[in-house]
PDB file of N, CA and C in Angstrom:
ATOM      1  N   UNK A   1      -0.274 -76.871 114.766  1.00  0.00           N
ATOM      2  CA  UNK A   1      -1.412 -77.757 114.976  1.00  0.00           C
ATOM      3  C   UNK A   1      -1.577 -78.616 113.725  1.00  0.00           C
ATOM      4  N   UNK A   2      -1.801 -80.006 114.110  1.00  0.00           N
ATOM      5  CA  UNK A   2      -1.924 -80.887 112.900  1.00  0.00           C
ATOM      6  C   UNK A   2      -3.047 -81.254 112.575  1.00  0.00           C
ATOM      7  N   UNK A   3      -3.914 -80.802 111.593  1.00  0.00           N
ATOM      8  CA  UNK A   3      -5.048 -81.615 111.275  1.00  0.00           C
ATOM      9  C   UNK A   3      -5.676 -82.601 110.882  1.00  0.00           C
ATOM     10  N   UNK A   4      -5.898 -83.821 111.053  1.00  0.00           N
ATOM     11  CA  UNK A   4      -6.700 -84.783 110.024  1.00  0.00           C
ATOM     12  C   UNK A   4      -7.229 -83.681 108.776  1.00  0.00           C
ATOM     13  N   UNK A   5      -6.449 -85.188 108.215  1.00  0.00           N
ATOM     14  CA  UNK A   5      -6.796 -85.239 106.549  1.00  0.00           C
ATOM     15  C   UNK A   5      -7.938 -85.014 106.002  1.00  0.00           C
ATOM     16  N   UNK A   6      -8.712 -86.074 106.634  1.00  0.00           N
ATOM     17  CA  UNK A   6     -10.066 -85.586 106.223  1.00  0.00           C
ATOM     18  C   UNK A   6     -11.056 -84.504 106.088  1.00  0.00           C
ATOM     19  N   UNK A   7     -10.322 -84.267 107.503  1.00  0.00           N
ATOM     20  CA  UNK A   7     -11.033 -82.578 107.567  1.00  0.00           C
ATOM     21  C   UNK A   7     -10.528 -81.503 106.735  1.00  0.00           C
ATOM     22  N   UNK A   8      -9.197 -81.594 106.827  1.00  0.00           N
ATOM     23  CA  UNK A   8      -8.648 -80.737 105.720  1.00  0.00           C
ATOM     24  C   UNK A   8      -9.706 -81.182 104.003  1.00  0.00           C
ATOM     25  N   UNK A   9      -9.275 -81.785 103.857  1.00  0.00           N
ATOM     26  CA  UNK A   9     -10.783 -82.278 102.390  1.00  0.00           C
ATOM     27  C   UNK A   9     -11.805 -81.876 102.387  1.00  0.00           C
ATOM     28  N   UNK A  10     -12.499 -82.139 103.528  1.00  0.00           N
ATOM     29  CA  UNK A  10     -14.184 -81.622 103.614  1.00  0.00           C
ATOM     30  C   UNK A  10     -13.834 -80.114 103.673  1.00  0.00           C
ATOM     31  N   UNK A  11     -12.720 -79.183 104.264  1.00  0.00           N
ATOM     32  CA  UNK A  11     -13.122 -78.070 104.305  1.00  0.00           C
ATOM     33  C   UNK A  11     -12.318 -77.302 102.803  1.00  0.00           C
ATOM     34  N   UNK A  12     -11.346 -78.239 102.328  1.00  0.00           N
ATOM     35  CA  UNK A  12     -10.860 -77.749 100.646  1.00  0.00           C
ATOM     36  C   UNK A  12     -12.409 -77.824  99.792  1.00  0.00           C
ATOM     37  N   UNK A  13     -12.955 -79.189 100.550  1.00  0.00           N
ATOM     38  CA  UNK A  13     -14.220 -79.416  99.094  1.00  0.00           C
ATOM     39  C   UNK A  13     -15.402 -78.524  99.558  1.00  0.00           C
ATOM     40  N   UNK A  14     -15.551 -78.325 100.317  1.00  0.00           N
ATOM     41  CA  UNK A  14     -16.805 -77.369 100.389  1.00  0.00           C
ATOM     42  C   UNK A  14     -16.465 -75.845 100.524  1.00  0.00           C
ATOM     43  N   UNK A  15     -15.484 -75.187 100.685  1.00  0.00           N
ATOM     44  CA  UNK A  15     -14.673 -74.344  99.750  1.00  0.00           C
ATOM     45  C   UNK A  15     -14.720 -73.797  98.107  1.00  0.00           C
ATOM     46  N   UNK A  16     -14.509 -75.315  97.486  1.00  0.00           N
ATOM     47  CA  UNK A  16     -14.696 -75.497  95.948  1.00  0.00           C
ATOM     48  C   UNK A  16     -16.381 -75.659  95.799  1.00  0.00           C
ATOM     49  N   UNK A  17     -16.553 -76.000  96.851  1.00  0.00           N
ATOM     50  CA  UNK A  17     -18.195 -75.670  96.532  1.00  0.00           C
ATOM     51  C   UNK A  17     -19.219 -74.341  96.263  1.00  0.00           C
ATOM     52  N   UNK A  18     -18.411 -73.973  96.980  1.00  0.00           N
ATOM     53  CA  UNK A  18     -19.087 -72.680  97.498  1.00  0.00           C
ATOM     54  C   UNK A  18     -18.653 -71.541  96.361  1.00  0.00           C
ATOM     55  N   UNK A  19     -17.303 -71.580  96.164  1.00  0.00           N
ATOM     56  CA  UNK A  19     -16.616 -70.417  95.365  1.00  0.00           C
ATOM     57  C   UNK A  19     -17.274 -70.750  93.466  1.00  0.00           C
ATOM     58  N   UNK A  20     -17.323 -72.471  93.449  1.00  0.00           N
ATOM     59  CA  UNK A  20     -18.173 -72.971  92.591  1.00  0.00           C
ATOM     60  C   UNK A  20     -19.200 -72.252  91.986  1.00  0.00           C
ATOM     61  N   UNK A  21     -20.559 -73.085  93.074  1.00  0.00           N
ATOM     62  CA  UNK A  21     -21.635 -72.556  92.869  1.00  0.00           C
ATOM     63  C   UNK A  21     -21.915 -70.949  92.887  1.00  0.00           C
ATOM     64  N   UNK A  22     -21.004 -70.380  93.282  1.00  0.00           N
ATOM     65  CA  UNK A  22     -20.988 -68.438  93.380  1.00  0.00           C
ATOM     66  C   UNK A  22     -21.229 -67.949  91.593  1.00  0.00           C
ATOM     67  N   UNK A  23     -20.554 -68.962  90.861  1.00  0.00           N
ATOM     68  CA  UNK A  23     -21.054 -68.315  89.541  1.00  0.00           C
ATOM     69  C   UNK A  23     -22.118 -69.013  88.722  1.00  0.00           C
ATOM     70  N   UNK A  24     -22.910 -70.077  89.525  1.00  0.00           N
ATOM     71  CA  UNK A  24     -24.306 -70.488  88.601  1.00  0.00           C
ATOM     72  C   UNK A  24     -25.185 -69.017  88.450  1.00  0.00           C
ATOM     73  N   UNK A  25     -25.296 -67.861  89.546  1.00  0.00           N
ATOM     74  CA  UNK A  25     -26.512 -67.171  89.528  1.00  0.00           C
ATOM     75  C   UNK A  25     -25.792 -66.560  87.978  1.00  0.00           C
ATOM     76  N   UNK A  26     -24.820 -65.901  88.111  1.00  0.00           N
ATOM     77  CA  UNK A  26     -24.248 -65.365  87.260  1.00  0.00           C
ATOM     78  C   UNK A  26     -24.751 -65.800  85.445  1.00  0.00           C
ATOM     79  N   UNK A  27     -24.063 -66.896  85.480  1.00  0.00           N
ATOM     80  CA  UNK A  27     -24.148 -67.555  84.156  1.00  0.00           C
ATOM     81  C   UNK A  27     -25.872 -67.516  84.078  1.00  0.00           C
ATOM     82  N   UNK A  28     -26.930 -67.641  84.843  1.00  0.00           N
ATOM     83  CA  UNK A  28     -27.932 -67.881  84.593  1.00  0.00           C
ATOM     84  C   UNK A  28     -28.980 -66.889  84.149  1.00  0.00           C
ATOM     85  N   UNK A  29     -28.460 -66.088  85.236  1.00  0.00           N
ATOM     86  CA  UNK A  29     -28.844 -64.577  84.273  1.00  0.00           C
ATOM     87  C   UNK A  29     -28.524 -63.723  83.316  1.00  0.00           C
ATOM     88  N   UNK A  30     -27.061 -63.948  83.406  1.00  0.00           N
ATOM     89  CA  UNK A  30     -26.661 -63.596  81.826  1.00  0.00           C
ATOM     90  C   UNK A  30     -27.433 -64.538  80.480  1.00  0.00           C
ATOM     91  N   UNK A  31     -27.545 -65.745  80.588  1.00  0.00           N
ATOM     92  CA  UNK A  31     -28.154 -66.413  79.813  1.00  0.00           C
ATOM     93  C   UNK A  31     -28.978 -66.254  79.492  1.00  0.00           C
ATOM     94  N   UNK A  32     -30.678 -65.940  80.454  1.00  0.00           N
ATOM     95  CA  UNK A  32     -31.587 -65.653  80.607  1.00  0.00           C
ATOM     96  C   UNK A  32     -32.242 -63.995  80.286  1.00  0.00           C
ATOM     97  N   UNK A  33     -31.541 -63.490  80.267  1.00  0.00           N
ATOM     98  CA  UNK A  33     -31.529 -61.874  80.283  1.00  0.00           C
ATOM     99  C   UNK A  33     -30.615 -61.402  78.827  1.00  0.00           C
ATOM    100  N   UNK A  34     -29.533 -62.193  78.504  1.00  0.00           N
ATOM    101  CA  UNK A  34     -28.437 -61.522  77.617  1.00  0.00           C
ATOM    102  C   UNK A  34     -28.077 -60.424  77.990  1.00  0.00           C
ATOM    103  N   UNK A  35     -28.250 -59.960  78.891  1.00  0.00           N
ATOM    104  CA  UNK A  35     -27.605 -58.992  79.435  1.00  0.00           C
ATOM    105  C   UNK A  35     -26.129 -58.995  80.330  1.00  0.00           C
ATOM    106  N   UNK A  36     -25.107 -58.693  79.362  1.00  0.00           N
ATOM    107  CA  UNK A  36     -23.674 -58.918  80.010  1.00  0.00           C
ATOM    108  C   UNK A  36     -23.109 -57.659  80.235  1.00  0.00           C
ATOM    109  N   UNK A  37     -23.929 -56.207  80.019  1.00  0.00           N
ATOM    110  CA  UNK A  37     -23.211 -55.212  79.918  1.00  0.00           C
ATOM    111  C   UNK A  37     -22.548 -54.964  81.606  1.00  0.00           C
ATOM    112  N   UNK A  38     -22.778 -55.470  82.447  1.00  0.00           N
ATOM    113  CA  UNK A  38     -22.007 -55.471  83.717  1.00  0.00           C
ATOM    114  C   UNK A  38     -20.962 -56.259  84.029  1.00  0.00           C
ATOM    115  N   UNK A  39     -20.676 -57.017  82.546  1.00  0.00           N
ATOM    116  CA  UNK A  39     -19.588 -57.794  82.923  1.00  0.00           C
ATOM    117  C   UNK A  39     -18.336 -57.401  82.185  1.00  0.00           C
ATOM    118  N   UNK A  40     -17.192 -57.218  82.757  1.00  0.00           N
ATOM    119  CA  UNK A  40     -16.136 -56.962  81.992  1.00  0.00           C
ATOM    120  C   UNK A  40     -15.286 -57.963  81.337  1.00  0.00           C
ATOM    121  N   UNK A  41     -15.199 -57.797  79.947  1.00  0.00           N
ATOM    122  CA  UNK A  41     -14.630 -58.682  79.081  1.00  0.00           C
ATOM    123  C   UNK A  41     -13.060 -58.793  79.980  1.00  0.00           C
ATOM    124  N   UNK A  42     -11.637 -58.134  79.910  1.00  0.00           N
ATOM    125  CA  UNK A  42     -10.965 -57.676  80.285  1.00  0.00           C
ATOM    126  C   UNK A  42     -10.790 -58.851  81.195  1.00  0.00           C
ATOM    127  N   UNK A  43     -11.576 -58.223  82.342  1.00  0.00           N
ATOM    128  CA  UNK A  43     -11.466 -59.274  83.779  1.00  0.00           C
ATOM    129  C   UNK A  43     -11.821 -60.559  83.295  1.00  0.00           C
ATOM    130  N   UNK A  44     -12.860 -60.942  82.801  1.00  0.00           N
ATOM    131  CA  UNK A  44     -13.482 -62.617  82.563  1.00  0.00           C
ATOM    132  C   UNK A  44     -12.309 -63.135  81.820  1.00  0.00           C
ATOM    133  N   UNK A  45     -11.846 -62.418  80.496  1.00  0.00           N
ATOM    134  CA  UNK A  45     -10.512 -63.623  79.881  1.00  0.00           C
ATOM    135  C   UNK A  45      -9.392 -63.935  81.047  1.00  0.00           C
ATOM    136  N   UNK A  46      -9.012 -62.549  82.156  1.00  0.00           N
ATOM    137  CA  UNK A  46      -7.863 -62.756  82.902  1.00  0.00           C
ATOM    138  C   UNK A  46      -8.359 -64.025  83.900  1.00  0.00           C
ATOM    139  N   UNK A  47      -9.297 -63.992  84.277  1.00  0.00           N
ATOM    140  CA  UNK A  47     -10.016 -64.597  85.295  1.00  0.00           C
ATOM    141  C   UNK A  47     -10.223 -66.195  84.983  1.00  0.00           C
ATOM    142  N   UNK A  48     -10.648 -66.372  83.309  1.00  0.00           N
ATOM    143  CA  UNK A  48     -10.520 -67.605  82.820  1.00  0.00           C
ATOM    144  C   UNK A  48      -9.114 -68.322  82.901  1.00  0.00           C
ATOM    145  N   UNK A  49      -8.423 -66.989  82.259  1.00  0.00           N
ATOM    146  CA  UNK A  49      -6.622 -67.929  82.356  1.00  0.00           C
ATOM    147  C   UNK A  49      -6.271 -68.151  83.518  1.00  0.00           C
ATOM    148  N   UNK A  50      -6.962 -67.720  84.523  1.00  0.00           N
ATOM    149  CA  UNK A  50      -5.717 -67.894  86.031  1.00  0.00           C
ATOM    150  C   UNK A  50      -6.890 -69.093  86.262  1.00  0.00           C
ATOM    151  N   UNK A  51      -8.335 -69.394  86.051  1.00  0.00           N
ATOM    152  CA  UNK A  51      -8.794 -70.952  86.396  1.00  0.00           C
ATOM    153  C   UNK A  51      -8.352 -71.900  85.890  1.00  0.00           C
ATOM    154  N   UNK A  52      -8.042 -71.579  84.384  1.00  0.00           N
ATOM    155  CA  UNK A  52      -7.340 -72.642  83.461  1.00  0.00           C
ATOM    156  C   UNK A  52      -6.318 -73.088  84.236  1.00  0.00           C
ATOM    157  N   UNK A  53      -5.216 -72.535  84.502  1.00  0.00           N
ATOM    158  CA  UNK A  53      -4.120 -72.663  85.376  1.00  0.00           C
ATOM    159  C   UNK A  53      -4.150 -73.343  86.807  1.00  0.00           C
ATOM    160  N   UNK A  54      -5.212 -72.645  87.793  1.00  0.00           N
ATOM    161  CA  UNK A  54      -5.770 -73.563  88.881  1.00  0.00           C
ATOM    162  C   UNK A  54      -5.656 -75.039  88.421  1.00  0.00           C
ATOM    163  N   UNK A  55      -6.440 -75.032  87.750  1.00  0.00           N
ATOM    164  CA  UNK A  55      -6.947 -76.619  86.893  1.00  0.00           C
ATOM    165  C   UNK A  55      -5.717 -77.420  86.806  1.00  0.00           C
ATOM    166  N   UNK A  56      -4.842 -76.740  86.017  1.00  0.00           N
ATOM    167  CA  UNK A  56      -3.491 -77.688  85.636  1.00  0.00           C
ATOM    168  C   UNK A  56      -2.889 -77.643  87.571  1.00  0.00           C
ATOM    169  N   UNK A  57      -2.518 -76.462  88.044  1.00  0.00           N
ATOM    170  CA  UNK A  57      -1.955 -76.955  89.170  1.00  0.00           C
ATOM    171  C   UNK A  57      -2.572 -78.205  89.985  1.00  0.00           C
ATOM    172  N   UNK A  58      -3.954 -77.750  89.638  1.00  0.00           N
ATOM    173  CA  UNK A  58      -4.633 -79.333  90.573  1.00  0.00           C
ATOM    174  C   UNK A  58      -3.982 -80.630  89.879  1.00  0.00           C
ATOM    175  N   UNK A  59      -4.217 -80.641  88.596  1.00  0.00           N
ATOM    176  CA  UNK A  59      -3.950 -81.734  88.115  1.00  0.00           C
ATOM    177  C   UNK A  59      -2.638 -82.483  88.162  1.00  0.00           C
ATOM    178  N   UNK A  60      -1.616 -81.337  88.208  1.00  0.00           N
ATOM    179  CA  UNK A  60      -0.104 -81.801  88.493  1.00  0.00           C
ATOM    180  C   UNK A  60      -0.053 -82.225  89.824  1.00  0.00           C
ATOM    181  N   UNK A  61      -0.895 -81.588  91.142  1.00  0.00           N
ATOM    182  CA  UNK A  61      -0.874 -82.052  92.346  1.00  0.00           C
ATOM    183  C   UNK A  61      -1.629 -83.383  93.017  1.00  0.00           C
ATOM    184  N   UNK A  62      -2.461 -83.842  91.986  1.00  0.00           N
ATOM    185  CA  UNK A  62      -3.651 -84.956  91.841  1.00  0.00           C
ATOM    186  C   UNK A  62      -4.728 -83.952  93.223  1.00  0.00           C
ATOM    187  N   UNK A  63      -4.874 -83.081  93.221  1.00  0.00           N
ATOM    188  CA  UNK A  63      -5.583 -82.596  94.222  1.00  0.00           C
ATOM    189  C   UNK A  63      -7.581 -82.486  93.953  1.00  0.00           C
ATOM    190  N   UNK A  64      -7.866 -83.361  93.782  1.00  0.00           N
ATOM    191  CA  UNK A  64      -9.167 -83.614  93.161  1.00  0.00           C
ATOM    192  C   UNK A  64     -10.049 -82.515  93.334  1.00  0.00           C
ATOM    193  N   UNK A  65     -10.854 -81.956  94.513  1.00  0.00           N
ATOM    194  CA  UNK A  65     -11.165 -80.899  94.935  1.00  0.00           C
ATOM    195  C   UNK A  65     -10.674 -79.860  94.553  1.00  0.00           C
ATOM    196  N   UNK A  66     -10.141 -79.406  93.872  1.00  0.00           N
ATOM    197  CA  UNK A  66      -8.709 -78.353  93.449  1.00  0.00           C
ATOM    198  C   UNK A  66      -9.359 -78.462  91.461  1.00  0.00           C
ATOM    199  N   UNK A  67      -8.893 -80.062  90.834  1.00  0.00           N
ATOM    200  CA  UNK A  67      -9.431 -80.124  89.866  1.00  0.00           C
ATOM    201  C   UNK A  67     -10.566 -79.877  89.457  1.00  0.00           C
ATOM    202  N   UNK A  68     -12.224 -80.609  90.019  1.00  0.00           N
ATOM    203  CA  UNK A  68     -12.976 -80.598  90.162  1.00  0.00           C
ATOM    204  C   UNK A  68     -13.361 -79.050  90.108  1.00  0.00           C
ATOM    205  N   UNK A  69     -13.362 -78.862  91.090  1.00  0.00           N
ATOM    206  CA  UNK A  69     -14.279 -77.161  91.198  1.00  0.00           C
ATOM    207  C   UNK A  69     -13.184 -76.664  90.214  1.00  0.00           C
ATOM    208  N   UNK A  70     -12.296 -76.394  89.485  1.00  0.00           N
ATOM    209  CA  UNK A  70     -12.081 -75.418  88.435  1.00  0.00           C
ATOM    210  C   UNK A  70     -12.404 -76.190  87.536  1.00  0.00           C
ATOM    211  N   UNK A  71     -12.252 -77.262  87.037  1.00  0.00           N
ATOM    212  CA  UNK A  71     -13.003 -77.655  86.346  1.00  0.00           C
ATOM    213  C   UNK A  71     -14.670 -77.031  85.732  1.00  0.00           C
ATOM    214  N   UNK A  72     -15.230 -77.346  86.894  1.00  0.00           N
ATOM    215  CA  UNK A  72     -16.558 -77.111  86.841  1.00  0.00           C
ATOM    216  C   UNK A  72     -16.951 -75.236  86.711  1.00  0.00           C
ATOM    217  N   UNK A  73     -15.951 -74.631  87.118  1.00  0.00           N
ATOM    218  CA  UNK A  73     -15.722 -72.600  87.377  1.00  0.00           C
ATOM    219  C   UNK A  73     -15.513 -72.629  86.273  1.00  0.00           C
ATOM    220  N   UNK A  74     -14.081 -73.550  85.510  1.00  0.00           N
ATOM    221  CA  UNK A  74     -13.685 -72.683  83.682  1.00  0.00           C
ATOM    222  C   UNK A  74     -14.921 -73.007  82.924  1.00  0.00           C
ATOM    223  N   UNK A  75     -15.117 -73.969  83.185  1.00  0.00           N
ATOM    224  CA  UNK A  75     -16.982 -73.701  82.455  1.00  0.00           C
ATOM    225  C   UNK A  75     -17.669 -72.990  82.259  1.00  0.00           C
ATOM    226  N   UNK A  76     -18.232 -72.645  83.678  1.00  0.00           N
ATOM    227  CA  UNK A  76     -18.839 -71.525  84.323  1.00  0.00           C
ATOM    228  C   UNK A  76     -18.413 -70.460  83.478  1.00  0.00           C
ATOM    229  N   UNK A  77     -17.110 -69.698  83.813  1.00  0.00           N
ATOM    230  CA  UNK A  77     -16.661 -68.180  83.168  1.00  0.00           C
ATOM    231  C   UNK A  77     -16.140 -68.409  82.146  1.00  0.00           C
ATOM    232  N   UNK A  78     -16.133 -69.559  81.355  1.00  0.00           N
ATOM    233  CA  UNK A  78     -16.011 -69.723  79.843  1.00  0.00           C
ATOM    234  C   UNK A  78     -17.268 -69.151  79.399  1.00  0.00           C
ATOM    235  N   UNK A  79     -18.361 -69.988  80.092  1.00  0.00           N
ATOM    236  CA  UNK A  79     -19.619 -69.685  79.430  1.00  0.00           C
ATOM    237  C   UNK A  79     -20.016 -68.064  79.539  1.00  0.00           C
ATOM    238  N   UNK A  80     -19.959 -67.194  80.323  1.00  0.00           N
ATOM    239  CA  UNK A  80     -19.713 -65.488  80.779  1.00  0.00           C
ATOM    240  C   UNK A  80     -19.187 -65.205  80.156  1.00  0.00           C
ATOM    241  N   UNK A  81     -17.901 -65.491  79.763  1.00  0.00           N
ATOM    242  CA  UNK A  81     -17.495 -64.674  78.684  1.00  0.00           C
ATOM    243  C   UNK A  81     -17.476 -65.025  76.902  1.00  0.00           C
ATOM    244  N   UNK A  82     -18.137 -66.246  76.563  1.00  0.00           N
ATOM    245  CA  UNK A  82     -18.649 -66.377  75.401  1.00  0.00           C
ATOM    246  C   UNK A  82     -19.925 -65.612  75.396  1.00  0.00           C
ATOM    247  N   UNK A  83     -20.591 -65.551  76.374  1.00  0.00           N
ATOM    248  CA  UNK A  83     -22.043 -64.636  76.307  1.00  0.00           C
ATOM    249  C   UNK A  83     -21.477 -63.291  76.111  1.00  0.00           C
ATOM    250  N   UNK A  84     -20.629 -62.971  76.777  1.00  0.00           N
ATOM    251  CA  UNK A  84     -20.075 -61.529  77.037  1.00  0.00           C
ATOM    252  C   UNK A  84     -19.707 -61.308  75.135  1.00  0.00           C
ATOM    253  N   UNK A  85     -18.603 -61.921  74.651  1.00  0.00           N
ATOM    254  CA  UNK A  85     -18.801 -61.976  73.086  1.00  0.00           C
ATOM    255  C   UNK A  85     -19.611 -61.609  72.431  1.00  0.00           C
ATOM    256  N   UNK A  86     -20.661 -62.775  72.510  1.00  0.00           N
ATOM    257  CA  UNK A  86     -21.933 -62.791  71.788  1.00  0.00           C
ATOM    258  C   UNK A  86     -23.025 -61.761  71.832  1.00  0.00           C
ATOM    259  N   UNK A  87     -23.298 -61.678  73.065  1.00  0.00           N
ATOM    260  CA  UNK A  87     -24.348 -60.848  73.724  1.00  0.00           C
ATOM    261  C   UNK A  87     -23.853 -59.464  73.536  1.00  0.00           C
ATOM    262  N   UNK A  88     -22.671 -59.036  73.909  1.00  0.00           N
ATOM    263  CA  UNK A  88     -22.068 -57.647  74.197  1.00  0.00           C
ATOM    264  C   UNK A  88     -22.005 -57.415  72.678  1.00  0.00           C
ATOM    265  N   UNK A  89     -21.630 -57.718  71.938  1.00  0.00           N
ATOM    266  CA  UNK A  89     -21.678 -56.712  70.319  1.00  0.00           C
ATOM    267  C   UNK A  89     -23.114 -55.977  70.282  1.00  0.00           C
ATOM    268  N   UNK A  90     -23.742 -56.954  70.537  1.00  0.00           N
ATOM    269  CA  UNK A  90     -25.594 -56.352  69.821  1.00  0.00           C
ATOM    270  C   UNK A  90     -25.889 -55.017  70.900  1.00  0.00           C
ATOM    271  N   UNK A  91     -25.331 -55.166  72.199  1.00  0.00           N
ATOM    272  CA  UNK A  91     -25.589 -53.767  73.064  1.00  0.00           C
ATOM    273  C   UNK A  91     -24.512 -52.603  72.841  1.00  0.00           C
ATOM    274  N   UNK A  92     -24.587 -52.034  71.783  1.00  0.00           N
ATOM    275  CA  UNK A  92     -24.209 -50.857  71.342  1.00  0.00           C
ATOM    276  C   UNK A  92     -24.733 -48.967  72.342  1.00  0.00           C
ATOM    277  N   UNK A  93     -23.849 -49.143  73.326  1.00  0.00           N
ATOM    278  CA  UNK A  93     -23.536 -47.720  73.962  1.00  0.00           C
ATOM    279  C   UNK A  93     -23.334 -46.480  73.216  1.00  0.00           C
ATOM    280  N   UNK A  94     -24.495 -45.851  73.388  1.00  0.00           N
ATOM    281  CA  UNK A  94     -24.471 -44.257  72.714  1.00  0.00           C
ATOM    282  C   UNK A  94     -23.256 -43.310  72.472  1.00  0.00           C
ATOM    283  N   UNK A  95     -22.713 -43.123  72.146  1.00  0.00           N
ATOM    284  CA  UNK A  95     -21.915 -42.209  72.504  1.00  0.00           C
ATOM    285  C   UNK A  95     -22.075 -40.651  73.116  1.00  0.00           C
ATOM    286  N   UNK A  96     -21.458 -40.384  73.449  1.00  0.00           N
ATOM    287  CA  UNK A  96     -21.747 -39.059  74.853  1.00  0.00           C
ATOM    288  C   UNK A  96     -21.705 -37.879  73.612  1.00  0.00           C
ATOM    289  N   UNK A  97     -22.566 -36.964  74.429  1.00  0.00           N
ATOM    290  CA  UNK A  97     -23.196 -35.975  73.261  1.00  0.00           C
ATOM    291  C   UNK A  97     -22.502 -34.630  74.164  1.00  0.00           C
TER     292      UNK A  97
END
């Protein structure tokens, strides 16, 4: 089955919308709270490098929608895991008795 183009776009870009906006709550409460101890450092750097990468594949493909929303995500979980940095030293875990 062949689809118009267009539609294929509207449903890549609101896709990138969606998977997008999935990490404003995130970043906002970490911000708001400093509370990152639920976030794993580990995962957020792996998670940053494979958006970084998205990004370049968009860009080698001119796939705008593709660029765009990682664009706008490595932000996003840049900013998570600089909080995660920042924030996570000062929450010092007890050690088990």
């Amino acid at each position: 089955m062949i689809f118009d183009a267009t539609l294929v776009d509207v449903i890549g870009s609101l896709a990138a919308c969606l998977t997008t906006a999935s990490f404003v709550p995130q970043v906002w409460l970490s911000f708001k709270t400093r509370d990152v101890s639920g976030v794993s450092l580990s995962m957020y750097s792996v998670f940053t490098a494979g958006i970084a990468l998205w990004l370049v594949y968009g860009l080698l493909l001119g796939a705008w929608p593709i660029v765009i929303a990682n664009a706008i995500t490595l932000l996003l979980a840049f900013a998570i895991l600089t909080m995660k940095l920042i924030y996570g030293k000062s929450a010092k875990v007890p050690a088990p008795t």
